[in-house]
Protein backbone atom coordinates (compact mmCIF):
# COMPACT_ATOMS: atom_id res chain seq x y z
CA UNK A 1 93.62 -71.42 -119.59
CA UNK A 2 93.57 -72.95 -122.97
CA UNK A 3 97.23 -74.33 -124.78
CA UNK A 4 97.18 -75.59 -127.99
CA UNK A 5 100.28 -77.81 -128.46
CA UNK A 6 100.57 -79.61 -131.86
CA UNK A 7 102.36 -83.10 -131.19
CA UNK A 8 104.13 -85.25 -133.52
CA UNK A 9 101.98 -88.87 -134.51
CA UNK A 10 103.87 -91.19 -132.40
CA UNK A 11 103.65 -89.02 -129.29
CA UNK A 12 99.84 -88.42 -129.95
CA UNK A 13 99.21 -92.27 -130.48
CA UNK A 14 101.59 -93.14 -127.56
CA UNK A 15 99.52 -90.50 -125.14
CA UNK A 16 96.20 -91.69 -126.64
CA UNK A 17 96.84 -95.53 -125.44
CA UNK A 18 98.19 -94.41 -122.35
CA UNK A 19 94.76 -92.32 -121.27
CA UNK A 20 92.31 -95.11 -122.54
CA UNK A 21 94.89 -97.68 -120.63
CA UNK A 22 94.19 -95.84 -117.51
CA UNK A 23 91.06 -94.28 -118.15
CA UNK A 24 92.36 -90.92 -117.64
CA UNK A 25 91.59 -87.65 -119.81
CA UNK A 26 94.72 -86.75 -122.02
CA UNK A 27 94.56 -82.79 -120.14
CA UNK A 28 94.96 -84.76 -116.83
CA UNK A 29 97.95 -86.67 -118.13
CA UNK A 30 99.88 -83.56 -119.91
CA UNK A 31 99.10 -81.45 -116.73
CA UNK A 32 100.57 -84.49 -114.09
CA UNK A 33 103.69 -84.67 -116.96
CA UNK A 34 104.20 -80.59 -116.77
CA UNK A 35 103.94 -80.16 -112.59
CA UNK A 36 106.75 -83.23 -112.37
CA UNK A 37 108.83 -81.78 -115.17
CA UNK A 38 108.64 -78.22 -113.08
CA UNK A 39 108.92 -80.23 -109.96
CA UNK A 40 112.35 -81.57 -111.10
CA UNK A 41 113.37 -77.89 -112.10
CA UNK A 42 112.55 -76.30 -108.55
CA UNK A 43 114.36 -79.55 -106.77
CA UNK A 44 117.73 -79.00 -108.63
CA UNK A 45 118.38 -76.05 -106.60
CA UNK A 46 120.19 -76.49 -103.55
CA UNK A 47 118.56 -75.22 -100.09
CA UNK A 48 121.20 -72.39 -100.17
CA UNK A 49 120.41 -71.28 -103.86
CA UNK A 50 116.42 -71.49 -102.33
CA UNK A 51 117.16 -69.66 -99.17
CA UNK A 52 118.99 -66.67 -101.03
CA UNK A 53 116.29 -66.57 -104.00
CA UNK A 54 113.43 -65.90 -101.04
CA UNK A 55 115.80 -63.57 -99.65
CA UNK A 56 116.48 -65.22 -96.42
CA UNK A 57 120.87 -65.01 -96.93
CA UNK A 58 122.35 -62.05 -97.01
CA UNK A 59 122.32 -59.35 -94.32
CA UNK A 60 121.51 -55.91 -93.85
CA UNK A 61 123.01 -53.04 -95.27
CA UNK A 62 125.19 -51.55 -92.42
CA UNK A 63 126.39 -48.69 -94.94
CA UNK A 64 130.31 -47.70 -95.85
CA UNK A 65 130.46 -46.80 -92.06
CA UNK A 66 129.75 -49.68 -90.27
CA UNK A 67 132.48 -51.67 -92.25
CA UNK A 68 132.46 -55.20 -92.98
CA UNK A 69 131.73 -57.94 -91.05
CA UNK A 70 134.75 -59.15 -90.42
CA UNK A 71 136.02 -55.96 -89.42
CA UNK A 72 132.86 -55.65 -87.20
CA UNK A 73 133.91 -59.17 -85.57
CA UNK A 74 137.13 -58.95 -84.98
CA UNK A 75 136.74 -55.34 -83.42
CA UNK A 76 134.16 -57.04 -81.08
CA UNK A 77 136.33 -59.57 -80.07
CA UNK A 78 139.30 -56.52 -79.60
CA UNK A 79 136.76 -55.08 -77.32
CA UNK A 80 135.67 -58.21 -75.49
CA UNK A 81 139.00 -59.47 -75.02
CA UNK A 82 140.19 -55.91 -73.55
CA UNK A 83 137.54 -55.57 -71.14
CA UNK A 84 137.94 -59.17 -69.55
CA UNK A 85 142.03 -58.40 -69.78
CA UNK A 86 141.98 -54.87 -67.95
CA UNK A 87 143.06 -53.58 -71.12
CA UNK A 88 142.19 -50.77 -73.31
């Protein structure tokens, strides 16, 4: 794909030294520049804010009946705790 971008004299002069300096083309050094600067953008996010952007936190949808999960966990403990104790 093809991106004009029209860049102000000093930049232009400062990115023209740099390719002949290391013999690079000036698309190779703009496209190196942009993958870093998105790079940097992806990295700031923390491996939760990652995780629950692919979907991976979260749980499934138990529906009004199945009640919370807290609700869900401390009725399985009730239960566990009953059974082992002989009670109800």
């Amino acid at each position: 794909m093809t991106t004009s971008v029209r860049l102000p004299n000093r930049v232009e002069q400062a990115l023209a030294a740099y390719c002949v300096e290391t013999q690079r083309s000036k698309s190779e050094v703009i496209i190196e520049l942009l993958e870093q600067r998105f790079s940097l953008v992806e990295s700031e996010a923390t491996p939760y804010e990652r995780a629950e952007a692919a979907g991976f936190i979260g749980c499934v949808d138990g529906g009004e009946a199945a009640g919370s999960y807290k609700e869900r966990a401390r009725a399985a403990m009730v239960a566990k705790h009953a059974a082992k104790h002989g009670g109800a």
